[in-house]
C-alpha atoms as a PDB file:
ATOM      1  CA  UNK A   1     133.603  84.996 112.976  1.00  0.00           C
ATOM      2  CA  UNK A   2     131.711  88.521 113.048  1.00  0.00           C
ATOM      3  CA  UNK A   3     129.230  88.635 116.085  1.00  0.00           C
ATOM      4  CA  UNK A   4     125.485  88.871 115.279  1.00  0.00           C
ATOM      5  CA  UNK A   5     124.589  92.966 115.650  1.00  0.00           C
ATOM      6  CA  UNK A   6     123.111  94.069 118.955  1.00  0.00           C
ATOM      7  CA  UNK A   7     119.098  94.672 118.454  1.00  0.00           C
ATOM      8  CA  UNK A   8     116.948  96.806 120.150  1.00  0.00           C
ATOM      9  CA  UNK A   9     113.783  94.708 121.959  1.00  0.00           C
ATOM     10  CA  UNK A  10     110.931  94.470 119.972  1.00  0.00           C
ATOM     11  CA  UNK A  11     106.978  94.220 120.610  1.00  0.00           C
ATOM     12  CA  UNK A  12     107.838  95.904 124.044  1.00  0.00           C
ATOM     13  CA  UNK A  13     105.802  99.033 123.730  1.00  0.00           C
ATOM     14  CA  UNK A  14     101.641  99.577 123.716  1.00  0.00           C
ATOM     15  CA  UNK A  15     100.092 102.773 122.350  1.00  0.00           C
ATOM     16  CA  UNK A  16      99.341 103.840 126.349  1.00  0.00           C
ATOM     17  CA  UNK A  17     103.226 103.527 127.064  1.00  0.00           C
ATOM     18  CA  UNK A  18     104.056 105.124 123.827  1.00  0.00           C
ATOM     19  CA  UNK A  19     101.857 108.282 125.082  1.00  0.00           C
ATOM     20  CA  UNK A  20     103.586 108.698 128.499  1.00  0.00           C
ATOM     21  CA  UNK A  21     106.691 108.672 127.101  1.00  0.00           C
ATOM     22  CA  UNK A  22     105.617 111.504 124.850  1.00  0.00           C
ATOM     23  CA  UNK A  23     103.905 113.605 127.440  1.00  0.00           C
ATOM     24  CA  UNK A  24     107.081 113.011 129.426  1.00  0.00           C
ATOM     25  CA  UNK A  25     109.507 114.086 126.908  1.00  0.00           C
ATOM     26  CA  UNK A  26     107.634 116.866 126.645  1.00  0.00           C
ATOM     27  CA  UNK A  27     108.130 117.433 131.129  1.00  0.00           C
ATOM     28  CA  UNK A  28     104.883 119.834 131.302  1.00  0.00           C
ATOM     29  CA  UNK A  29     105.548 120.625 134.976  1.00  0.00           C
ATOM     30  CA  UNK A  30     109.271 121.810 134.029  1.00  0.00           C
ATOM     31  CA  UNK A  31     108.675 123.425 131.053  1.00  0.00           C
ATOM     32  CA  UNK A  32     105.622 124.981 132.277  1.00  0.00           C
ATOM     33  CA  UNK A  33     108.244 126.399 135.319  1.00  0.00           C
ATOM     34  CA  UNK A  34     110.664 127.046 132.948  1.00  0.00           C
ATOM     35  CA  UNK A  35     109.015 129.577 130.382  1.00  0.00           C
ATOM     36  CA  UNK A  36     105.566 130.111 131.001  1.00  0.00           C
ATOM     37  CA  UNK A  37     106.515 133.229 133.246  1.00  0.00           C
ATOM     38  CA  UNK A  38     108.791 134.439 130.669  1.00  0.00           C
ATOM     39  CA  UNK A  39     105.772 134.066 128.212  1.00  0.00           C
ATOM     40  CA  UNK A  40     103.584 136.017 129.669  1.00  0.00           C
ATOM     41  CA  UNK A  41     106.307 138.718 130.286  1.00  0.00           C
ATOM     42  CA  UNK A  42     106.397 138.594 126.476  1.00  0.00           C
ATOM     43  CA  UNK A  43     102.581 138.710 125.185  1.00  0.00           C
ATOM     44  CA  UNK A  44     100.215 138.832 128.726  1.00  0.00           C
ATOM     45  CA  UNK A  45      97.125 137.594 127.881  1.00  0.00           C
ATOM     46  CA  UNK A  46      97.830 136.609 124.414  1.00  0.00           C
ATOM     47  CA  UNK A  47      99.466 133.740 126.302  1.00  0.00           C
ATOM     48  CA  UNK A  48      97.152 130.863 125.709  1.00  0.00           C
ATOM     49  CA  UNK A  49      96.552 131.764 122.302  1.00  0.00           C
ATOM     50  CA  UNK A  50     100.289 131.753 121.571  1.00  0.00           C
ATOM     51  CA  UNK A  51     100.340 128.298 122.884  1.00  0.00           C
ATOM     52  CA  UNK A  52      97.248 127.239 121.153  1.00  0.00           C
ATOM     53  CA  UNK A  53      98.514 128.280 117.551  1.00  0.00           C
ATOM     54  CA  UNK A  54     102.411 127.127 118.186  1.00  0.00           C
ATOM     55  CA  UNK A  55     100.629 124.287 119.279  1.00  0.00           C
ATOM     56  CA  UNK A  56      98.999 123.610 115.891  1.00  0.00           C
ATOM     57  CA  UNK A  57     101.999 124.224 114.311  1.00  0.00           C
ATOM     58  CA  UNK A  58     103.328 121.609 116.153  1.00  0.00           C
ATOM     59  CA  UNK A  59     100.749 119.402 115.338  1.00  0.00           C
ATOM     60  CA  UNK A  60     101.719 119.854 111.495  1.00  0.00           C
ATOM     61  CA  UNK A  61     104.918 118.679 112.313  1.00  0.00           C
ATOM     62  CA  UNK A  62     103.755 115.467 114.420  1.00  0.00           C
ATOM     63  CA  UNK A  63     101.819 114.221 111.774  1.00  0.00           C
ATOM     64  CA  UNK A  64     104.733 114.810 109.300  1.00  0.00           C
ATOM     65  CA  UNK A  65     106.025 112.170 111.534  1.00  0.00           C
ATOM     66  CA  UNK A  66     103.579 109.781 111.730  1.00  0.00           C
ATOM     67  CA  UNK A  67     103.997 110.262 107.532  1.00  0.00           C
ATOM     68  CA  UNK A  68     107.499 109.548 108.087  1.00  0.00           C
ATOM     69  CA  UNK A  69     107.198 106.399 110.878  1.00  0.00           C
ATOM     70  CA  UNK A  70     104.988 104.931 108.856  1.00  0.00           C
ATOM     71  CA  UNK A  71     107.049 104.655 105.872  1.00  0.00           C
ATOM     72  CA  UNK A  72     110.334 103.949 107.757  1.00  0.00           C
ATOM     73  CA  UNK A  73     110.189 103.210 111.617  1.00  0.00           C
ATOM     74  CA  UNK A  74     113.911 103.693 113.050  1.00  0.00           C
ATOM     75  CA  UNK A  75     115.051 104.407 115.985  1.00  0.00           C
ATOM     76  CA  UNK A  76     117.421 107.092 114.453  1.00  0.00           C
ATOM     77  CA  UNK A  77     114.337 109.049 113.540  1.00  0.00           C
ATOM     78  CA  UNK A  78     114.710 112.514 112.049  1.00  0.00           C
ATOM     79  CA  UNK A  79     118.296 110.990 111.714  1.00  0.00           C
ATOM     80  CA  UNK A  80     117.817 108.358 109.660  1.00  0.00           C
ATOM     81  CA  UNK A  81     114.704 110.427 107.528  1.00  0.00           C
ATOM     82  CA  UNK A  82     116.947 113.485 107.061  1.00  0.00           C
ATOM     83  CA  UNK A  83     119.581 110.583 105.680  1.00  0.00           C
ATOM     84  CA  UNK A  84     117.234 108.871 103.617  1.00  0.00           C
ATOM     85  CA  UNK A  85     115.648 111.750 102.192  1.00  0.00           C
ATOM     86  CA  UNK A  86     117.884 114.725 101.188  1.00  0.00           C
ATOM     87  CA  UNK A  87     121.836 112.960 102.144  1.00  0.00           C
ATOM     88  CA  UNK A  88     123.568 111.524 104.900  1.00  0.00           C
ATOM     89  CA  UNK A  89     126.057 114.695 105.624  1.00  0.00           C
ATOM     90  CA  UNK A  90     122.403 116.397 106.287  1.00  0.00           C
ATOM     91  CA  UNK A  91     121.413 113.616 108.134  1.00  0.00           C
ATOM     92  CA  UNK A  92     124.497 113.334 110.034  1.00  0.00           C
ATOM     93  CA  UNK A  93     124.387 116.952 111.302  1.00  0.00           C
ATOM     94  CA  UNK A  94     120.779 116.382 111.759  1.00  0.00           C
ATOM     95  CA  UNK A  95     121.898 113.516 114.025  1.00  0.00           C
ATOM     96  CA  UNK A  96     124.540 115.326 116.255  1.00  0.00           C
ATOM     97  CA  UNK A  97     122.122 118.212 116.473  1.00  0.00           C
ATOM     98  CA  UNK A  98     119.820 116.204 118.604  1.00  0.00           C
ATOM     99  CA  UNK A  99     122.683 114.006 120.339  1.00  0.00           C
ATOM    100  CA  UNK A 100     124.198 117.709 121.312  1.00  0.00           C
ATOM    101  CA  UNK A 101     121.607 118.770 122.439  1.00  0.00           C
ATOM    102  CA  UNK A 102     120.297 115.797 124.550  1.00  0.00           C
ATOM    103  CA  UNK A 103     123.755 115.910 126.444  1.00  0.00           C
ATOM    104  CA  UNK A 104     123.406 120.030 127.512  1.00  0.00           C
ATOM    105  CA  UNK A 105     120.014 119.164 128.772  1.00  0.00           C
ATOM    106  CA  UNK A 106     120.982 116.093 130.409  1.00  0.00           C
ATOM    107  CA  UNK A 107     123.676 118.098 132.469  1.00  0.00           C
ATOM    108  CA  UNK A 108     121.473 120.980 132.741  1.00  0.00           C
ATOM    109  CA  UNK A 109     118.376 119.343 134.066  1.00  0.00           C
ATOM    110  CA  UNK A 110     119.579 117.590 136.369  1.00  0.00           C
ATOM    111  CA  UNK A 111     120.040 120.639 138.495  1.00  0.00           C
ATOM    112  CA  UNK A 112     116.183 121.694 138.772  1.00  0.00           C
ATOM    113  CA  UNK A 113     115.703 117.888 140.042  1.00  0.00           C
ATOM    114  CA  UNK A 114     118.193 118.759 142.832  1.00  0.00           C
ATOM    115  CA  UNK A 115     117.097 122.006 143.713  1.00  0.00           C
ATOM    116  CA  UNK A 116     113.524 120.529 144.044  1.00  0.00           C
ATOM    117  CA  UNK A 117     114.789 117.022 146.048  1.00  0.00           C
ATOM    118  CA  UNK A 118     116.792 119.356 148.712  1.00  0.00           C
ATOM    119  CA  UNK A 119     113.447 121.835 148.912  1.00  0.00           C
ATOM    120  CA  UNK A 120     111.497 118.661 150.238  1.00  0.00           C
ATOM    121  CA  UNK A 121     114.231 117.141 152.511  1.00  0.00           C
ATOM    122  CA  UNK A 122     117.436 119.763 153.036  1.00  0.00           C
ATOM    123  CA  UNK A 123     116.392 123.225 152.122  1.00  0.00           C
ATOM    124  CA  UNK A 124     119.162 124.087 154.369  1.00  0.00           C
ATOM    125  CA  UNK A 125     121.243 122.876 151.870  1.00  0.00           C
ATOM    126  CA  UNK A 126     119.813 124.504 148.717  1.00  0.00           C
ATOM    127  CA  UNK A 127     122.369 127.118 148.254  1.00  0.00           C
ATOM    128  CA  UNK A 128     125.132 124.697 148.634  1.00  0.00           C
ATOM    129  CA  UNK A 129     126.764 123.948 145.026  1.00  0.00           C
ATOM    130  CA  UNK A 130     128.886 120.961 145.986  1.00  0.00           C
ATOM    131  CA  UNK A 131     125.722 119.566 147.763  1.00  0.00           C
ATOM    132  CA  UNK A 132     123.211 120.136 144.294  1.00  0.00           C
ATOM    133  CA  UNK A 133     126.035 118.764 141.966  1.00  0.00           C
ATOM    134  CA  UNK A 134     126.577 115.681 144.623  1.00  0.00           C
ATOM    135  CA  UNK A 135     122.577 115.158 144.203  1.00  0.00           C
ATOM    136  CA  UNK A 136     122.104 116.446 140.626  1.00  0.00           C
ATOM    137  CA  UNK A 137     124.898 113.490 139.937  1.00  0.00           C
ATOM    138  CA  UNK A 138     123.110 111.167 141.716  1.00  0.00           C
ATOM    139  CA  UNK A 139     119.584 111.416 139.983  1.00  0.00           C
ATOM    140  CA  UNK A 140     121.769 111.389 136.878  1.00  0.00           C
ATOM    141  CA  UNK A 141     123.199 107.803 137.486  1.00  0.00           C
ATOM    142  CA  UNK A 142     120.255 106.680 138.756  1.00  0.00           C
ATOM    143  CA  UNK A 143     118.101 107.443 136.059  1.00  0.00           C
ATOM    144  CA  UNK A 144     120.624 105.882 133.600  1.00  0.00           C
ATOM    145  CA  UNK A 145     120.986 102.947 135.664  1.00  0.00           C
ATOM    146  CA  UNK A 146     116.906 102.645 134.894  1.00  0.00           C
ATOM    147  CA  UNK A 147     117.374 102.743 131.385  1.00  0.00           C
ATOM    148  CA  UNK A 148     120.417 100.308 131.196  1.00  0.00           C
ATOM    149  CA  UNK A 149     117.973  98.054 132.701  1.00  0.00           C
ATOM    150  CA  UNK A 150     115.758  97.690 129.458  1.00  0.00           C
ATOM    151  CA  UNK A 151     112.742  99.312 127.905  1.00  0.00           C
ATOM    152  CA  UNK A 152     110.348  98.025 130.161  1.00  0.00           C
ATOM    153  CA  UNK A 153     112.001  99.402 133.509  1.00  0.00           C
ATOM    154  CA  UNK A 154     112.183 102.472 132.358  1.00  0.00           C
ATOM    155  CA  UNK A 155     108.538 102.098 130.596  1.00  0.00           C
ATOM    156  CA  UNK A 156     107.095 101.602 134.364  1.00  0.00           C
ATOM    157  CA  UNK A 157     109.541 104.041 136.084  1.00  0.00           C
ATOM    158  CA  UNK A 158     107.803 106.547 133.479  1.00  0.00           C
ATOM    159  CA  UNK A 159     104.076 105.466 134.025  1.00  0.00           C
ATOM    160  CA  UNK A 160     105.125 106.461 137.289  1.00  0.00           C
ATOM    161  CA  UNK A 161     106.875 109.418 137.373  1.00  0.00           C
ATOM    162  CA  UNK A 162     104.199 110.924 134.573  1.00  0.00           C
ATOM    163  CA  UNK A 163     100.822 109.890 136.094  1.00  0.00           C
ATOM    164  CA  UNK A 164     102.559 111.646 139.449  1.00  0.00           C
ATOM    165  CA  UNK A 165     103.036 114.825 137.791  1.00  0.00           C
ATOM    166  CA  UNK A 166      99.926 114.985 135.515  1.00  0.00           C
ATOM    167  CA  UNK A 167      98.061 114.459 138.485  1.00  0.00           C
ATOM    168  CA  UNK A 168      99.555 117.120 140.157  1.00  0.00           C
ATOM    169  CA  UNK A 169      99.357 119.467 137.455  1.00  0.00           C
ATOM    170  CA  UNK A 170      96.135 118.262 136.797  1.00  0.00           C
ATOM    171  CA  UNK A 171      94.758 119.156 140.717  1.00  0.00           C
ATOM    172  CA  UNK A 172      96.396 122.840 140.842  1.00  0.00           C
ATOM    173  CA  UNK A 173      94.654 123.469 137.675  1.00  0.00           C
ATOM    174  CA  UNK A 174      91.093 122.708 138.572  1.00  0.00           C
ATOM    175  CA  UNK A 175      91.774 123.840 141.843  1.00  0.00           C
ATOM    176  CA  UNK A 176      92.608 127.275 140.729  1.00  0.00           C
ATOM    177  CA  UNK A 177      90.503 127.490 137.610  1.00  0.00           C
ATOM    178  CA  UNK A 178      87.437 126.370 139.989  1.00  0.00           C
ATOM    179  CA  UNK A 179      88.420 129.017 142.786  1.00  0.00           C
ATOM    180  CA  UNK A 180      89.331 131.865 141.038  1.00  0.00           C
ATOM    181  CA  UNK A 181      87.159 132.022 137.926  1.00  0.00           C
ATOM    182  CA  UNK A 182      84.088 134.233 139.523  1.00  0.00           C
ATOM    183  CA  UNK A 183      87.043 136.853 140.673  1.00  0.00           C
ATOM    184  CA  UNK A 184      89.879 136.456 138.465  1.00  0.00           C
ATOM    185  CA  UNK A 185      92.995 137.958 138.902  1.00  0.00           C
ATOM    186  CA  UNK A 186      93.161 138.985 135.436  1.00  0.00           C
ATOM    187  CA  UNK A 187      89.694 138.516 133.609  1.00  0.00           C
ATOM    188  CA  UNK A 188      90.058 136.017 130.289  1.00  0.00           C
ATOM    189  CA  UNK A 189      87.362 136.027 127.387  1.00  0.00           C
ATOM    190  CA  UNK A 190      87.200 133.020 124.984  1.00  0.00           C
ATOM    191  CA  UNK A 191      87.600 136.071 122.373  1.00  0.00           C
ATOM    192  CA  UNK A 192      91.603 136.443 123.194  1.00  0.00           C
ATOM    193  CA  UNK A 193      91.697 132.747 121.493  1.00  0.00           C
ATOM    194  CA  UNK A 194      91.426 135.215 118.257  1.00  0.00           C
ATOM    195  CA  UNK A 195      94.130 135.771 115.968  1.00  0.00           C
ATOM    196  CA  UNK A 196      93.060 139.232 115.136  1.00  0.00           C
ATOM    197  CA  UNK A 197      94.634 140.603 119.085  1.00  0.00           C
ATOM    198  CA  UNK A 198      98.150 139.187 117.791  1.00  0.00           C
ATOM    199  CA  UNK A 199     100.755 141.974 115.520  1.00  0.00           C
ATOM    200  CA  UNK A 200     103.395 140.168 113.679  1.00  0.00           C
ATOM    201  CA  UNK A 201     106.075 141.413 116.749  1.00  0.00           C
ATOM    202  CA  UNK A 202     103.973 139.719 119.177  1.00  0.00           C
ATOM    203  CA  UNK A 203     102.652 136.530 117.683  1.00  0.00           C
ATOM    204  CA  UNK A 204     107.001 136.400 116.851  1.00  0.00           C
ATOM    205  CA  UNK A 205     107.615 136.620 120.854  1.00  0.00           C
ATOM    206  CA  UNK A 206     105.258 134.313 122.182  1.00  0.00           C
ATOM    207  CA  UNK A 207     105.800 131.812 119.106  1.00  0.00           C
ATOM    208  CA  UNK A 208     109.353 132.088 119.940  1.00  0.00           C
ATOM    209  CA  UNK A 209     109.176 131.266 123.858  1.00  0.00           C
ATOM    210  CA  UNK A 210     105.810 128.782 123.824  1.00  0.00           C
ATOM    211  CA  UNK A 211     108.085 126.217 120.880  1.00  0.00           C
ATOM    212  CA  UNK A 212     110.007 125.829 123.950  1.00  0.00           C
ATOM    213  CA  UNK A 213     107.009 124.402 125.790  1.00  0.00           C
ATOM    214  CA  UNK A 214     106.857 121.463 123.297  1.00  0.00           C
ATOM    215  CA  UNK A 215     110.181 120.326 122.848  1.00  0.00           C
ATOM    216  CA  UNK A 216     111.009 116.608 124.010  1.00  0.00           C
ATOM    217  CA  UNK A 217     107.457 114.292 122.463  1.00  0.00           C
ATOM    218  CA  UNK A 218     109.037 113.135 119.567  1.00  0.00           C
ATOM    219  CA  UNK A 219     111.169 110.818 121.807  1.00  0.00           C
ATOM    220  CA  UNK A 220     108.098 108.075 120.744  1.00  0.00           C
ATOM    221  CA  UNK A 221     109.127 107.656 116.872  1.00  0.00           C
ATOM    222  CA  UNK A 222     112.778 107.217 118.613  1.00  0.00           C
ATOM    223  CA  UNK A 223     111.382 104.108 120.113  1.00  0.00           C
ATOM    224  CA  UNK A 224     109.399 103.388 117.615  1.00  0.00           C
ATOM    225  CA  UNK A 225     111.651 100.180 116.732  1.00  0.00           C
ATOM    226  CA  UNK A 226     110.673  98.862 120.424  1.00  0.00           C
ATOM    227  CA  UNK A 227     107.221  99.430 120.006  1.00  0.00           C
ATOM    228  CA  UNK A 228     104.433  96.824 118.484  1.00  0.00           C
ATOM    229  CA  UNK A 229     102.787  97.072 115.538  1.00  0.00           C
ATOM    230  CA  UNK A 230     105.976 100.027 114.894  1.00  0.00           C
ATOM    231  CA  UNK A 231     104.659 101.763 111.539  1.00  0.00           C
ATOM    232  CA  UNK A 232     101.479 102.966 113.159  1.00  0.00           C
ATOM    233  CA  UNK A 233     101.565 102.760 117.187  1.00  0.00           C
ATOM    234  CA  UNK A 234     104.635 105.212 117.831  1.00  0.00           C
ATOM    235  CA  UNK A 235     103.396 108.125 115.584  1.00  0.00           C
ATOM    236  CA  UNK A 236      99.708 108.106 117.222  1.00  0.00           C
ATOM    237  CA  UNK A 237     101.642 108.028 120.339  1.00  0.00           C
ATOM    238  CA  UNK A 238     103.039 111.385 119.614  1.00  0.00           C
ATOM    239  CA  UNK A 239      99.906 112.107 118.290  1.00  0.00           C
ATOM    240  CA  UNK A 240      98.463 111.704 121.410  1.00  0.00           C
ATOM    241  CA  UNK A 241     101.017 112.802 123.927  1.00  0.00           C
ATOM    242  CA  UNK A 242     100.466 116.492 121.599  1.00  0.00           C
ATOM    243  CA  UNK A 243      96.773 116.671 122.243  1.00  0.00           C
ATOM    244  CA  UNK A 244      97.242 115.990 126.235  1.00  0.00           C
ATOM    245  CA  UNK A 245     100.267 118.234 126.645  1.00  0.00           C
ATOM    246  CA  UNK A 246      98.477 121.109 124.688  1.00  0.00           C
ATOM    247  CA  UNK A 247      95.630 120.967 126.701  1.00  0.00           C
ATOM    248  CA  UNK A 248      97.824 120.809 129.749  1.00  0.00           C
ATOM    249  CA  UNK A 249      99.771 123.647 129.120  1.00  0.00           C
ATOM    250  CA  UNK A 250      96.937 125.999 128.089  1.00  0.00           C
ATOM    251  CA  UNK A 251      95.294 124.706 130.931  1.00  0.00           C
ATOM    252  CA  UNK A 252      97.600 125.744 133.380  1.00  0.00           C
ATOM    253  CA  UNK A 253      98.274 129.262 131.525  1.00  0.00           C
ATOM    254  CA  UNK A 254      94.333 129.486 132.327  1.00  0.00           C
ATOM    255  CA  UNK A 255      94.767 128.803 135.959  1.00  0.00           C
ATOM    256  CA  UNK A 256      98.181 131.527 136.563  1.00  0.00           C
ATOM    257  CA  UNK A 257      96.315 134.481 134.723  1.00  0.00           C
ATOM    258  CA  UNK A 258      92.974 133.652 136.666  1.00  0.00           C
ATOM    259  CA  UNK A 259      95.272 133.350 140.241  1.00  0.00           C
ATOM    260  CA  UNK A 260      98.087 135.789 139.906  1.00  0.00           C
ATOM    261  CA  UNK A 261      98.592 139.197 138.692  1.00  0.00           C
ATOM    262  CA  UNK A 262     101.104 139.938 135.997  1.00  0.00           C
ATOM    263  CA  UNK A 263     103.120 141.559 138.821  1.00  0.00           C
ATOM    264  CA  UNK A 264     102.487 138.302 140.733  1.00  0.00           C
ATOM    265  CA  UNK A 265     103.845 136.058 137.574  1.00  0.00           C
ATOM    266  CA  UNK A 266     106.316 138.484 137.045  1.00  0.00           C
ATOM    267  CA  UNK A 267     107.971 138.169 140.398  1.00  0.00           C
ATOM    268  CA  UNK A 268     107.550 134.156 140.627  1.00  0.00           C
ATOM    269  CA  UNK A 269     109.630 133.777 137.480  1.00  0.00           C
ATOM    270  CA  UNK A 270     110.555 129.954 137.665  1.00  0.00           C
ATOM    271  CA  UNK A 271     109.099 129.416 140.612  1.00  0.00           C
ATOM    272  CA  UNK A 272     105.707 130.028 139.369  1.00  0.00           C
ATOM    273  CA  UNK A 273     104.144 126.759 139.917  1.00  0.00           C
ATOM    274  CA  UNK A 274     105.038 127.037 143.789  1.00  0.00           C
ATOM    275  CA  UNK A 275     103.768 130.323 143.755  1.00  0.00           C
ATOM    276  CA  UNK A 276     101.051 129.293 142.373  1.00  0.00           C
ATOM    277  CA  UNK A 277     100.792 126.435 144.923  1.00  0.00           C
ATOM    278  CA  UNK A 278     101.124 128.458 147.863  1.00  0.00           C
ATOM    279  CA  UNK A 279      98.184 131.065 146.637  1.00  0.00           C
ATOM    280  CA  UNK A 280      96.088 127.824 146.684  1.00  0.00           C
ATOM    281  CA  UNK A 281      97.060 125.744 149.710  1.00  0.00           C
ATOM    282  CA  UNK A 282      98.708 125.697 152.839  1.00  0.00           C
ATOM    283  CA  UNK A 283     101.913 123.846 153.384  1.00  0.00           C
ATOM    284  CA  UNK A 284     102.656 121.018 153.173  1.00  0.00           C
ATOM    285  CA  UNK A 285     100.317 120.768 150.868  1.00  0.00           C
ATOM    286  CA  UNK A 286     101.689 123.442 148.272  1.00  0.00           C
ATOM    287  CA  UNK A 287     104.806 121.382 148.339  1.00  0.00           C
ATOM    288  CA  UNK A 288     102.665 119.046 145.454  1.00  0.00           C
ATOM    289  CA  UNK A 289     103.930 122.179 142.936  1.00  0.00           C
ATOM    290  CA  UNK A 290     108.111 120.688 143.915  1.00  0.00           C
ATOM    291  CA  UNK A 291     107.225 117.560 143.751  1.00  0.00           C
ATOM    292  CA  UNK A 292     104.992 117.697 140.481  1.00  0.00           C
ATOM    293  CA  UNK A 293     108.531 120.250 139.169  1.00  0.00           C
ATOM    294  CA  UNK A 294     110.767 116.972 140.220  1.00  0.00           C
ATOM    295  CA  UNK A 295     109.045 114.066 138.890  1.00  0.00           C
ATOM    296  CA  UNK A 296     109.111 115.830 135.578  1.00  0.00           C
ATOM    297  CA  UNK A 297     112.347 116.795 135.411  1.00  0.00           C
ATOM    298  CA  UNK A 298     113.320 113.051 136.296  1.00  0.00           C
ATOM    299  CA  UNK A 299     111.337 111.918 133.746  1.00  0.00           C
ATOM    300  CA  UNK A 300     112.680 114.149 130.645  1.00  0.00           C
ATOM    301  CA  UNK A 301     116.168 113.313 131.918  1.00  0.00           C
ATOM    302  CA  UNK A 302     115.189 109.554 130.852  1.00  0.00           C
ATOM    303  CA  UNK A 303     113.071 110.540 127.714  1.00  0.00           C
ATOM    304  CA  UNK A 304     116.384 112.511 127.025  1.00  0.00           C
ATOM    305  CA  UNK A 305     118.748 109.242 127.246  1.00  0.00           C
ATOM    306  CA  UNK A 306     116.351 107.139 125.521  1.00  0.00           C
ATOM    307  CA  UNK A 307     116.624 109.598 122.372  1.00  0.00           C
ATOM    308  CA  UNK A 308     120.402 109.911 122.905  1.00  0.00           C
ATOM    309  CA  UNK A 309     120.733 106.472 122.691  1.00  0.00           C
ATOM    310  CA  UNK A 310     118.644 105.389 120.168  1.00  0.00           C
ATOM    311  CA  UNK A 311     119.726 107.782 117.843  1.00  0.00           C
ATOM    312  CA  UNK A 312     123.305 106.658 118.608  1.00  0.00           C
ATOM    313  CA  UNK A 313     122.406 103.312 118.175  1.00  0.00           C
ATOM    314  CA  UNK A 314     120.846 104.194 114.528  1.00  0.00           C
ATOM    315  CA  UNK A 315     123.858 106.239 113.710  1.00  0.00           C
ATOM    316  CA  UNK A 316     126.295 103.484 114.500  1.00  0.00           C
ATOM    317  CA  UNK A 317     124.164 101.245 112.612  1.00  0.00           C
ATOM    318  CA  UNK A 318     124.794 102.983 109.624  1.00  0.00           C
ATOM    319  CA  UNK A 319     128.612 103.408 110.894  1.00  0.00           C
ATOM    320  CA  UNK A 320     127.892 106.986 110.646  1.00  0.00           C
END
């Protein structure tokens, strides 16, 4: 007697759940740390407006999505539309692109996390390899322990994880925009939003390092199978989780230019959010920037498994 197939939980996502998970897939406070340094190595002031128009490029492909989730919800996602669409040996490279990917960052990621745990409670310890792989491990199995658990633990591990870092973000920004904009650091004018500053070469090298900036929000048409009223909720959830990340990110690139010189930015590399931290408050306080840096890495680790999973779930499905 064949068993009855494994199925993912249904009705157990709202729109406001579908959102966080988006914002956190996207982990502004890493991502921000990651590249936004190296972005304004690449263009300087262009900087928001390179985020602002890969960001609308991005928003062309989000509402491809929703197109796409709306026709045919699946947990597989670009997987299972690449499949459907064109034919499965596209859709099954399509597939492993994203599963290979997931696992790199998965290792990867975890290592930021530890760096940023042992800054807050063993900085002794920080240059220690055996120590960050011990914790880096740790945060790994702990995270997938969440999502073992079901949807909904890891639904309200995320709520709190991303409200933590938005938050965060969300004070060092108005902090700094609010402080610095009467003496700026480096002056901005709403005219650098223009298109007319960028040369093909440099709209190419900030396009090129900001598309890293919103990698990760399509994790909510992944889930899409777990979320109510499927067809409609998980594409306005990326919808969504684009418009506050976007805002976020040029936000913050606001806040750096207005706070730190390029030499400033240049010299903080991926530490830039600390940097920017300790500019604006005394410690302990500037230790919000690690903590903001942690939660978010955290919290794309999970995003990351939940797409890994769910796209091999689809994929053996299909007994692809």
């Amino acid at each position: 007697m064949s068993k009855e197939p494994v199925k993912l939980k249904s009705n157990a996502l709202g729109l406001g759940e579908s959102i966080i998970m988006g914002v956190a897939g996207a982990a502004p406070a890493y991502s921000m740390a990651a590249a936004m340094a190296t972005l304004m190595a690449a263009v300087g002031l262009l900087s928001i407006a390179s985020i602002f128009y890969c960001g609308l490029i991005i928003f062309g492909v989000t509402i491809v999505y929703m197109k796409l989730n709306r026709e045919h919800p699946s947990a597989g996602g670009a997987y299972t539309w690449v499949t459907k669409a064109f034919h499965p040996i596209l859709g099954f490279f399509a597939g492993w692109a994203l599963l290979v990917a997931s696992a790199i960052f998965m290792v990867s990621g975890t290592i930021p996390a530890a760096t940023a745990t042992l800054a807050l409670v063993a900085p002794d310890y920080i240059e220690n390899p055996y120590v960050v792989t011990a914790i880096a491990a740790g945060w790994l199995v702990f995270v997938s322990l969440v999502v073992v658990k079901g949807i909904k633990l890891s639904s309200y591990a995320q709520l709190i994880l991303t409200l933590t870092e938005v938050l965060l973000i969300g004070i060092l920004i108005v902090y700094a925009i609010s402080k610095n904009i009467a003496d700026p650091a480096q002056p901005l004018t709403w005219s650098l939003l223009s298109p007319h500053w960028f040369t093909p070469e440099s709209f190419t090298n900030g396009a090129l390092t900001a598309i890293f900036l919103f990698w990760g929000w399509d994790v909510t048409v992944n889930l899409s199978e777990e979320t109510r009223d499927s067809r409609k909720v998980a594409g306005l959830g990326a919808f969504f989780a684009m418009v506050i990340v976007l805002l976020l990110f040029m936000s913050f690139a606001a806040a750096l230019q207005l706070s730190l010189t390029e030499a400033e930015i240049e010299a903080a590399g991926t530490n830039v959010i600390f940097v920017l931290a300790q500019k604006l408050f005394p410690e302990p306080w500037s230790y919000i920037a690690i903590i903001a840096v942690m939660v978010s890495t955290i919290g794309t680790i999970e995003t990351n498994i939940l797409q890994f999973t769910r796209t091999m779930y689809a994929k053996g499905r299909d007994r692809m």
